[in-house]
PDB file of N, CA and C in Angstrom:
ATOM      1  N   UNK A   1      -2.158   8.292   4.032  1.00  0.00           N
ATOM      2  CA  UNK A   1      -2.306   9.162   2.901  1.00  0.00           C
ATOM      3  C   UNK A   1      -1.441  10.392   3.142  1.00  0.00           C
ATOM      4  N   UNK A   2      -0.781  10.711   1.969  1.00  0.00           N
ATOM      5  CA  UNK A   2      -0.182  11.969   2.167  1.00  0.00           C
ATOM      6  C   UNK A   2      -0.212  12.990   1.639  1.00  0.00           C
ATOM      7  N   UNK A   3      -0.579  14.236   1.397  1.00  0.00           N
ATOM      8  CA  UNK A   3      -0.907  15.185   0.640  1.00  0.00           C
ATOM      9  C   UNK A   3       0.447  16.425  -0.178  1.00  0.00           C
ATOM     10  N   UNK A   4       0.347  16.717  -1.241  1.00  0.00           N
ATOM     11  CA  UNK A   4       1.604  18.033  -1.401  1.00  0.00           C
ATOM     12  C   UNK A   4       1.082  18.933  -2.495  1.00  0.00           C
ATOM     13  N   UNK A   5       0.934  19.918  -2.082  1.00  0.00           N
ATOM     14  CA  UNK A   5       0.084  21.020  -2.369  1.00  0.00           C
ATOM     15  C   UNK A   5       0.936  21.524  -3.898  1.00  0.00           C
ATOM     16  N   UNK A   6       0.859  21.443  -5.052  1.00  0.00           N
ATOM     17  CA  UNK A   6       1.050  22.341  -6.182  1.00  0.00           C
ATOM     18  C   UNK A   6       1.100  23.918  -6.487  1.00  0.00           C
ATOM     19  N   UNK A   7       1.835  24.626  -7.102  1.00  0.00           N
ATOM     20  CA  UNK A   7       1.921  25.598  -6.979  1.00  0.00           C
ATOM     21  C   UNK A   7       0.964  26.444  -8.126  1.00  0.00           C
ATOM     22  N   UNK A   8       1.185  25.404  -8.948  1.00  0.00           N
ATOM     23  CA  UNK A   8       0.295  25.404 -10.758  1.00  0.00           C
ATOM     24  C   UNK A   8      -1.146  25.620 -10.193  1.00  0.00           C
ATOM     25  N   UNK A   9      -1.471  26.174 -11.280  1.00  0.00           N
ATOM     26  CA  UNK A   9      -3.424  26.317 -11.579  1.00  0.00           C
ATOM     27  C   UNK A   9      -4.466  25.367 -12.061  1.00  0.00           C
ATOM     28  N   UNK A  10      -3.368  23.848 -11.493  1.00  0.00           N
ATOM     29  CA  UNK A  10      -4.484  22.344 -12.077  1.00  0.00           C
ATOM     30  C   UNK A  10      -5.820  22.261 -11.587  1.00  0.00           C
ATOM     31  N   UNK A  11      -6.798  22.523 -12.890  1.00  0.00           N
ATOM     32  CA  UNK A  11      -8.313  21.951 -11.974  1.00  0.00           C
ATOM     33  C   UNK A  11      -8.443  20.667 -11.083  1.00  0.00           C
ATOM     34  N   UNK A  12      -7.427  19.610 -11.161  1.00  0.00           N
ATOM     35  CA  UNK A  12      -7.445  19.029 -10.892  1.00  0.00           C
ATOM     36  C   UNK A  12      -6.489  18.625  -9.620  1.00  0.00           C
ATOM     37  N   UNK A  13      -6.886  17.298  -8.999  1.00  0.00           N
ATOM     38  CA  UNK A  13      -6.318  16.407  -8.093  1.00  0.00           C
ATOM     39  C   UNK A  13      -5.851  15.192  -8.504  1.00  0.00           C
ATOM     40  N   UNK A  14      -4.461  15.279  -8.182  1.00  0.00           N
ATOM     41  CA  UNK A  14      -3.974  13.662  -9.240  1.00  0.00           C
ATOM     42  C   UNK A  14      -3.389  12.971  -7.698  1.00  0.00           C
ATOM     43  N   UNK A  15      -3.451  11.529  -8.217  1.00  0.00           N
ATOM     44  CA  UNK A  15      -3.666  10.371  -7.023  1.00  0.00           C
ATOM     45  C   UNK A  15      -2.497   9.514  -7.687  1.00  0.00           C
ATOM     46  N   UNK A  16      -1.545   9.112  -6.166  1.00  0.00           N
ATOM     47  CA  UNK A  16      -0.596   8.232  -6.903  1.00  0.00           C
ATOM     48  C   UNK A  16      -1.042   6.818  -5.830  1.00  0.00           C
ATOM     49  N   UNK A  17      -0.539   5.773  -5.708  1.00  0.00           N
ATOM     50  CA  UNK A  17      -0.379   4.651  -5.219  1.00  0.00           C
ATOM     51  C   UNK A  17       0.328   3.678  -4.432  1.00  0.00           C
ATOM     52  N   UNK A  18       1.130   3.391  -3.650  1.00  0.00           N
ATOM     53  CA  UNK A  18       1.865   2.138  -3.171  1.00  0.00           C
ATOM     54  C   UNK A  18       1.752   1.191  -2.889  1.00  0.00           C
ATOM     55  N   UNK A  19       2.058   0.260  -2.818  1.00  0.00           N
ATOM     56  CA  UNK A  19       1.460  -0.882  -2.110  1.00  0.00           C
ATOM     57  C   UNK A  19       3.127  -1.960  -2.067  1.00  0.00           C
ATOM     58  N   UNK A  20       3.582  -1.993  -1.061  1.00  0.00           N
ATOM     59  CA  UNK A  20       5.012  -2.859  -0.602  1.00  0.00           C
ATOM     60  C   UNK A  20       4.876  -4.374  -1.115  1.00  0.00           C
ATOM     61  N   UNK A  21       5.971  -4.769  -1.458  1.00  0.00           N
ATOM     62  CA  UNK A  21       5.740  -6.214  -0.829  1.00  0.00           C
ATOM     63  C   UNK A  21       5.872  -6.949  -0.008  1.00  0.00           C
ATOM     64  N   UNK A  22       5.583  -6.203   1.438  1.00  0.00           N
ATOM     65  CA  UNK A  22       5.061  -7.270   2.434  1.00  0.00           C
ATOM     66  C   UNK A  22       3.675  -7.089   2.423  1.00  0.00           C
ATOM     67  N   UNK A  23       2.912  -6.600   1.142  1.00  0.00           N
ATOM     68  CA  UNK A  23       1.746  -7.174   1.449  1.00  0.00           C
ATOM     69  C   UNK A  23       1.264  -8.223   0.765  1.00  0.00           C
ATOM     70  N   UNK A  24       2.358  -8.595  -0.133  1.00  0.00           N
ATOM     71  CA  UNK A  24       2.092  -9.988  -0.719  1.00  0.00           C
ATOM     72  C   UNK A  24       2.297  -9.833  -2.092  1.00  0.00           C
ATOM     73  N   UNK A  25       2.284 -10.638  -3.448  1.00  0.00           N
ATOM     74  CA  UNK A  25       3.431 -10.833  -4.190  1.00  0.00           C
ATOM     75  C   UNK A  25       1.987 -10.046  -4.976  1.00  0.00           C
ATOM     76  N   UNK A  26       2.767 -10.059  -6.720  1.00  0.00           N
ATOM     77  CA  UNK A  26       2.518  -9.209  -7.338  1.00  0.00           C
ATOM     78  C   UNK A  26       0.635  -9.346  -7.521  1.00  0.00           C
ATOM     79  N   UNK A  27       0.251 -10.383  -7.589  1.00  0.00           N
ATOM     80  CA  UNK A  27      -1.556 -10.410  -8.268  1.00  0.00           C
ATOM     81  C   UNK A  27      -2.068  -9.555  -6.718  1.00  0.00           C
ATOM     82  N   UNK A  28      -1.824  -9.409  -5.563  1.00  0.00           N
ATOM     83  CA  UNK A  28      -2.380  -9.221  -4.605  1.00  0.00           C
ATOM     84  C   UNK A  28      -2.034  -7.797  -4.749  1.00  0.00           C
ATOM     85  N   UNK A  29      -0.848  -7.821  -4.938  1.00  0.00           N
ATOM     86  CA  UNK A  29      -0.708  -6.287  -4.622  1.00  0.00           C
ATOM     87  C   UNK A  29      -1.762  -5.320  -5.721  1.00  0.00           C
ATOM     88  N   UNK A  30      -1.511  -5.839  -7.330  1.00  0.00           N
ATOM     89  CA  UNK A  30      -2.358  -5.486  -8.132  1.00  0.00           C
ATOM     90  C   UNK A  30      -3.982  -5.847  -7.407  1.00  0.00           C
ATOM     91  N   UNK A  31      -4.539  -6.430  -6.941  1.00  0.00           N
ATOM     92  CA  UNK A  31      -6.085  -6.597  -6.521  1.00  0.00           C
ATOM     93  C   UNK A  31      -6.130  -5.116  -5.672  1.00  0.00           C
ATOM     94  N   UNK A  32      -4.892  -5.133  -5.005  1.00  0.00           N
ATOM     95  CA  UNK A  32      -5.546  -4.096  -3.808  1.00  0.00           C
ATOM     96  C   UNK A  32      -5.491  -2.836  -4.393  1.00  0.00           C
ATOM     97  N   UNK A  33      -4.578  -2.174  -5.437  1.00  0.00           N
ATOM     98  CA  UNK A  33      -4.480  -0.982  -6.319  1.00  0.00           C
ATOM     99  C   UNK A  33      -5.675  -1.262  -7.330  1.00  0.00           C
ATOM    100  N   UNK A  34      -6.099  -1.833  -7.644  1.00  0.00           N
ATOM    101  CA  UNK A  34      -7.117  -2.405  -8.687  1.00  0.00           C
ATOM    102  C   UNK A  34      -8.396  -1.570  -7.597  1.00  0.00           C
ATOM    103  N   UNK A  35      -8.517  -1.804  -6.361  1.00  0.00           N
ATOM    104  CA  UNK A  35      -9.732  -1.858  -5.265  1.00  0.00           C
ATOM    105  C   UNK A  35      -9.441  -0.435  -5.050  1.00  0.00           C
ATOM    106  N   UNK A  36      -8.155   0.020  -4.715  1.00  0.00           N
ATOM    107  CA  UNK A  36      -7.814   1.565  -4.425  1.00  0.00           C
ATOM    108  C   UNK A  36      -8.061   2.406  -5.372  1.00  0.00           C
ATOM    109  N   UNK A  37      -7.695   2.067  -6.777  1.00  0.00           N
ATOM    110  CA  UNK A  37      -8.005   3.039  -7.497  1.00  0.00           C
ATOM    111  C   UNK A  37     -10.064   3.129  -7.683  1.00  0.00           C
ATOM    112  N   UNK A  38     -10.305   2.275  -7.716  1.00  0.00           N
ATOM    113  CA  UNK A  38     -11.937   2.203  -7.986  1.00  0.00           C
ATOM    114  C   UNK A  38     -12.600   3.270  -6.954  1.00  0.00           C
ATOM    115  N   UNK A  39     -12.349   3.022  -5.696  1.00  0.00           N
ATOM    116  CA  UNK A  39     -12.540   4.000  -4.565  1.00  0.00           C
ATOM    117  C   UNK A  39     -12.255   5.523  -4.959  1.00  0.00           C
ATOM    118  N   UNK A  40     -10.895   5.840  -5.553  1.00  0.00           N
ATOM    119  CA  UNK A  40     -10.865   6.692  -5.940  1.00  0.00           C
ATOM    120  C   UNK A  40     -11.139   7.646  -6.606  1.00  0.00           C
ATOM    121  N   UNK A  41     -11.536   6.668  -7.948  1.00  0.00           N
ATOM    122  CA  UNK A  41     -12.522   7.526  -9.250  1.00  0.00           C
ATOM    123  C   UNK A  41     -14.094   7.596  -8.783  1.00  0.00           C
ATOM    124  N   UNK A  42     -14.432   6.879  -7.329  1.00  0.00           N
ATOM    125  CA  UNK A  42     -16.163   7.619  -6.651  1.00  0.00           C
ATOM    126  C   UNK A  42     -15.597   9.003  -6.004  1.00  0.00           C
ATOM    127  N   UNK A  43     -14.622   8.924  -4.924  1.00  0.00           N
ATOM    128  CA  UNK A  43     -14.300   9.714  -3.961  1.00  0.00           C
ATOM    129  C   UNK A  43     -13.707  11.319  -4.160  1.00  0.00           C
ATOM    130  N   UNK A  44     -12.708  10.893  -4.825  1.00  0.00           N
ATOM    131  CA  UNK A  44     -11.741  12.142  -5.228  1.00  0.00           C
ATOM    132  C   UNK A  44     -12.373  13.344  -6.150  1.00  0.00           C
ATOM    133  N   UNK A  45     -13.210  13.085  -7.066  1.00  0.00           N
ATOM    134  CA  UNK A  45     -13.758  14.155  -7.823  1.00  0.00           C
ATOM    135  C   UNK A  45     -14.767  15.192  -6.885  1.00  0.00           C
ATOM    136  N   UNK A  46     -15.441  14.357  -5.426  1.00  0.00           N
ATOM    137  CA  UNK A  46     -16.061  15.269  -4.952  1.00  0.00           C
ATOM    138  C   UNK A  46     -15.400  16.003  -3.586  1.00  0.00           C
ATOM    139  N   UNK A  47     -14.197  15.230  -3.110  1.00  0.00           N
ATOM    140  CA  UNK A  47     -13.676  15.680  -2.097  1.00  0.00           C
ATOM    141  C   UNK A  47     -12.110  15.800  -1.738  1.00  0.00           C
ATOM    142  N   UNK A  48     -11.706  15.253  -3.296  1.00  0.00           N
ATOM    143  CA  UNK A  48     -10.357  16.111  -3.327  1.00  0.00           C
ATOM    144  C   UNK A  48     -10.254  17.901  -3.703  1.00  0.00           C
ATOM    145  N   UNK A  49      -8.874  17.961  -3.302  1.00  0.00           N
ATOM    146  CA  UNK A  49      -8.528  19.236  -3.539  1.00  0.00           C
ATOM    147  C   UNK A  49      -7.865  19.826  -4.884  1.00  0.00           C
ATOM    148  N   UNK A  50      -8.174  20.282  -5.596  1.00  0.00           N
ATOM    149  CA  UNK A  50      -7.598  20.870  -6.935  1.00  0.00           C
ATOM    150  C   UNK A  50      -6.432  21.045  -6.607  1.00  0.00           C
ATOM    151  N   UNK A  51      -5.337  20.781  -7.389  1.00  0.00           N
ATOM    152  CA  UNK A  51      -4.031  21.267  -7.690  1.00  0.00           C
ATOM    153  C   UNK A  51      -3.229  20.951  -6.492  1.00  0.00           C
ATOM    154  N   UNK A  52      -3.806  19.620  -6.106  1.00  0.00           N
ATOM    155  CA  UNK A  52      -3.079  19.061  -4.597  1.00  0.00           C
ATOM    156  C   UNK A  52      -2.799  17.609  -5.277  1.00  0.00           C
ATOM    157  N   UNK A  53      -1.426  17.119  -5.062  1.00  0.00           N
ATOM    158  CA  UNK A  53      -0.907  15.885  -5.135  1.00  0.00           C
ATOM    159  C   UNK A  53      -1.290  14.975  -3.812  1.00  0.00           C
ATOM    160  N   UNK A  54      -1.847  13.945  -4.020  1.00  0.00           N
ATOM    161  CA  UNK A  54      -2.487  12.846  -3.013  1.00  0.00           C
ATOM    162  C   UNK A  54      -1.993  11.235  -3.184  1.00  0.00           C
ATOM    163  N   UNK A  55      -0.696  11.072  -2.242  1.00  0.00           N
ATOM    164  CA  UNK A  55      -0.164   9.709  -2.014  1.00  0.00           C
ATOM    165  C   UNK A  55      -1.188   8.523  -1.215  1.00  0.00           C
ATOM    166  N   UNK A  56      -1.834   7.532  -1.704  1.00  0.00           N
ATOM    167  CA  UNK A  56      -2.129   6.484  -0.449  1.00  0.00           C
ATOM    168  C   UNK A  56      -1.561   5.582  -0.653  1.00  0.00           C
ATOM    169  N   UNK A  57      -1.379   4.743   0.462  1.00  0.00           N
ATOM    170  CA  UNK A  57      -0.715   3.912   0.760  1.00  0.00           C
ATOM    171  C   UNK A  57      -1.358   2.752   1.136  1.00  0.00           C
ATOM    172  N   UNK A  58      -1.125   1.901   0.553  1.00  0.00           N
ATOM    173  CA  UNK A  58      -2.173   0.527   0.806  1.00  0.00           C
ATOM    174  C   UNK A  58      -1.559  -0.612   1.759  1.00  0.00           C
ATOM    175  N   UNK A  59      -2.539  -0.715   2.600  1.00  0.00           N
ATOM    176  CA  UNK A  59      -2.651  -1.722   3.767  1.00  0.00           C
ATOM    177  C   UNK A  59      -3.051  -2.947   3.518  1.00  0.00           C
ATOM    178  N   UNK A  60      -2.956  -4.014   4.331  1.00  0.00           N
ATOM    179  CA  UNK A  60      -3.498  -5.691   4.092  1.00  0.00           C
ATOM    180  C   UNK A  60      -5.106  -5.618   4.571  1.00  0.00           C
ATOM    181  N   UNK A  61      -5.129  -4.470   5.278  1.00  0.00           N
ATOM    182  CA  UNK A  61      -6.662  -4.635   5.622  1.00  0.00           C
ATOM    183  C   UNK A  61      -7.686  -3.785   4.466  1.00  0.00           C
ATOM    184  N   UNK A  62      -6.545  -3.131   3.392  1.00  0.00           N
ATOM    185  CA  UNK A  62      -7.681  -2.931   2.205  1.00  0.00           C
ATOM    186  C   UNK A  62      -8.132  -4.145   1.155  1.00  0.00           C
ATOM    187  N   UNK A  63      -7.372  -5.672   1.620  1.00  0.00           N
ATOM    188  CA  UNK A  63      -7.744  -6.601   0.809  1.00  0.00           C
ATOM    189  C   UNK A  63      -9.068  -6.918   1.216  1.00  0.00           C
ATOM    190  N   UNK A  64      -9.819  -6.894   2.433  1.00  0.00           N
ATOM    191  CA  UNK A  64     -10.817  -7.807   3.137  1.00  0.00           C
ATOM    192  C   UNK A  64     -11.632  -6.710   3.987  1.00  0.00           C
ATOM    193  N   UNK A  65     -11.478  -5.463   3.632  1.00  0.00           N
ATOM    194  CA  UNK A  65     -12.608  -4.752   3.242  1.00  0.00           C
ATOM    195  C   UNK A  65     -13.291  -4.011   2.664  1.00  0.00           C
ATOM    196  N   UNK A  66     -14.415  -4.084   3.335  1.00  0.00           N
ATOM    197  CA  UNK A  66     -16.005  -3.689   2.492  1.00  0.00           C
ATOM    198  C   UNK A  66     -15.525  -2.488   1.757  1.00  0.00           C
ATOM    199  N   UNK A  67     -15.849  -2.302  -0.039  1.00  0.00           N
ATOM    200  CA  UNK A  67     -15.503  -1.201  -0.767  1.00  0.00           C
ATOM    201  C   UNK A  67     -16.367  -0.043   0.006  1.00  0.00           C
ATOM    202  N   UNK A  68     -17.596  -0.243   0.392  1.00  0.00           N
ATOM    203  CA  UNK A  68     -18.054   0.939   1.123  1.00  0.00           C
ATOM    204  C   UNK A  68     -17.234   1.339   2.056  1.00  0.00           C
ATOM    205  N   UNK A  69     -16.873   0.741   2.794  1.00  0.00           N
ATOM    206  CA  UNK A  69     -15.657   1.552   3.857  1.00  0.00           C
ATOM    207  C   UNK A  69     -14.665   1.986   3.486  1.00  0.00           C
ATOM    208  N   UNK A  70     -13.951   1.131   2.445  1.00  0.00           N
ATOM    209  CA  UNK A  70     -12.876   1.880   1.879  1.00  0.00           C
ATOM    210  C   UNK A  70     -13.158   3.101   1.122  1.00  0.00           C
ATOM    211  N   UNK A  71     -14.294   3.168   0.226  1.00  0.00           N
ATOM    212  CA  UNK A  71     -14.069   4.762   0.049  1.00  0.00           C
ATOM    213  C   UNK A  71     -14.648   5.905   0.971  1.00  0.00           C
ATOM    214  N   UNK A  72     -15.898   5.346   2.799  1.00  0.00           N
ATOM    215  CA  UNK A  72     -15.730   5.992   3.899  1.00  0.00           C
ATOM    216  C   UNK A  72     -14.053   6.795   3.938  1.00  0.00           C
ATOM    217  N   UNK A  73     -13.275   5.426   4.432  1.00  0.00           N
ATOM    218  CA  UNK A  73     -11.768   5.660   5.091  1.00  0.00           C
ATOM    219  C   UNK A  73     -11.377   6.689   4.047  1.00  0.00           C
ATOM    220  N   UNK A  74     -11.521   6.819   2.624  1.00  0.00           N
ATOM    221  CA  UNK A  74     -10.694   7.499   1.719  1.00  0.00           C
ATOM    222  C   UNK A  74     -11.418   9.122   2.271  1.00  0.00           C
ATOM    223  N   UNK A  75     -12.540   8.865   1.703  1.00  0.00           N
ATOM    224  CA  UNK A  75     -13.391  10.580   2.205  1.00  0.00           C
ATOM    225  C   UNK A  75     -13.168  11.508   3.779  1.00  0.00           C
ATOM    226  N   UNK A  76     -12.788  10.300   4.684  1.00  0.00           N
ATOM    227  CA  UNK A  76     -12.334  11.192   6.180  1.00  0.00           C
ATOM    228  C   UNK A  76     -11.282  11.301   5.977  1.00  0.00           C
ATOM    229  N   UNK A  77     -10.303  10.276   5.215  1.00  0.00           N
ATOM    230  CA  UNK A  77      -8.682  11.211   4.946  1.00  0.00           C
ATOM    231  C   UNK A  77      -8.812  12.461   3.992  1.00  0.00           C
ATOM    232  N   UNK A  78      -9.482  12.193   3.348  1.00  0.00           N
ATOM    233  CA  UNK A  78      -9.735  13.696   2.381  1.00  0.00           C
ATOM    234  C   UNK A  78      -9.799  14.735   3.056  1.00  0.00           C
ATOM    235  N   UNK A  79     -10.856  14.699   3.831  1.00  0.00           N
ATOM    236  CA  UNK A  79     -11.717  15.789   4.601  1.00  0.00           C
ATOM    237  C   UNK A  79     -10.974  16.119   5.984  1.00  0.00           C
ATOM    238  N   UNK A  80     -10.085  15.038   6.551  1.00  0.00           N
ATOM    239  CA  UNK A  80      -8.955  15.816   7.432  1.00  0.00           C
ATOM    240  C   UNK A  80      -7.813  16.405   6.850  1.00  0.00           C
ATOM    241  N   UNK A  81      -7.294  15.834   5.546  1.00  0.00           N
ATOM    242  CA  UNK A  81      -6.194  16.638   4.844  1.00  0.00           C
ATOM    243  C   UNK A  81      -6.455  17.782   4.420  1.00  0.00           C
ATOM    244  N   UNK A  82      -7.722  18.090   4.309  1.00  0.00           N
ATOM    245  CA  UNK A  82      -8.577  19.304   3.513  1.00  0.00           C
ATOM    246  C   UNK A  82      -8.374  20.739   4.693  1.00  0.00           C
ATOM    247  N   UNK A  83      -8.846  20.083   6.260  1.00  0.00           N
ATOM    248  CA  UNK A  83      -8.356  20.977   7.126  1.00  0.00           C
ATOM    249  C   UNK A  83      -7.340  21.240   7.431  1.00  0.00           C
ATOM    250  N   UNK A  84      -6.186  20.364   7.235  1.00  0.00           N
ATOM    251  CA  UNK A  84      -5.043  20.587   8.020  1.00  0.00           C
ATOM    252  C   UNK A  84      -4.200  21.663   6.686  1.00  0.00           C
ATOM    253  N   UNK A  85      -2.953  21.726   6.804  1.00  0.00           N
ATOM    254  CA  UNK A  85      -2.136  22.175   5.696  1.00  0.00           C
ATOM    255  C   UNK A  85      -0.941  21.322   5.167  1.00  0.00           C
ATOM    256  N   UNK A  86      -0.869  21.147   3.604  1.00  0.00           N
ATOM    257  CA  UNK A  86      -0.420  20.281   2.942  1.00  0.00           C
ATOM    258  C   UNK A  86       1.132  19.860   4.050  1.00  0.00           C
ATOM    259  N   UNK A  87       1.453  18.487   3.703  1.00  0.00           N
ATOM    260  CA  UNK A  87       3.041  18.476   4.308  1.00  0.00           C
ATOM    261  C   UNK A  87       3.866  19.713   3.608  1.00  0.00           C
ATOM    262  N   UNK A  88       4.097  20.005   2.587  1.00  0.00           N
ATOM    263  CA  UNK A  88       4.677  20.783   2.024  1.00  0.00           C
ATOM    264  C   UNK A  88       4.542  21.177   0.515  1.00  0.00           C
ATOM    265  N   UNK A  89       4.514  22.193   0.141  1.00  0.00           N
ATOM    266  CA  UNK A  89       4.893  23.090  -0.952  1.00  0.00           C
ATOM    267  C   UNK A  89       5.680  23.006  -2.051  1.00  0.00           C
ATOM    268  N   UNK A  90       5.359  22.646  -3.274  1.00  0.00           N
ATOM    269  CA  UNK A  90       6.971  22.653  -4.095  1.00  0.00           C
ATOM    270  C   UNK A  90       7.117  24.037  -4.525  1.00  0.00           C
ATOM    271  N   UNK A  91       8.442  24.783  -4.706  1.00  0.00           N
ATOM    272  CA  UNK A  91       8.992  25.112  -5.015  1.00  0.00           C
ATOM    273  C   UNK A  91       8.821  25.871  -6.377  1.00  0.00           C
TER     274      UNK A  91
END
């Protein structure tokens, strides 16, 4: 996951997506963004950051696991990006 901090006054936290194809052709890749985003609309409203841009990046091991863990894994990346400071700033 990667974080980039906004300069604007968005109440909000917007979430983008990847997923390669070496993780397998297009229905798979869609299942696992299909699974990522779901995680997201529990997770992000209570432990993202306002007016912070949030990249994840999807793995083969988000096909074959448990949605409870995946939105665990999403909330401790939150909550360590939350301490640290964004990669960078726009401009």
């Amino acid at each position: 996951m990667l974080a980039l901090r906004r300069d604007d006054t968005a109440a909000c936290a917007r979430v983008g997506i990847t997923v390669t194809k070496k993780i397998g052709g297009a229905v798979v890749r869609n299942r696992l963004k299909r699974r990522l985003r779901s995680a997201i609309r529990a997770v992000v409203p209570q432990h993202g950051r306002a007016g912070t841009d949030y990249v994840l990046i999807g793995r083969s091991d988000g096909l074959s696991r448990p949605m409870i863990d995946l939105m665990r894994d999403l909330t401790q990346g939150l909550q360590k990006l939350s301490k640290s400071r964004p990669l960078e700033q726009k401009a």
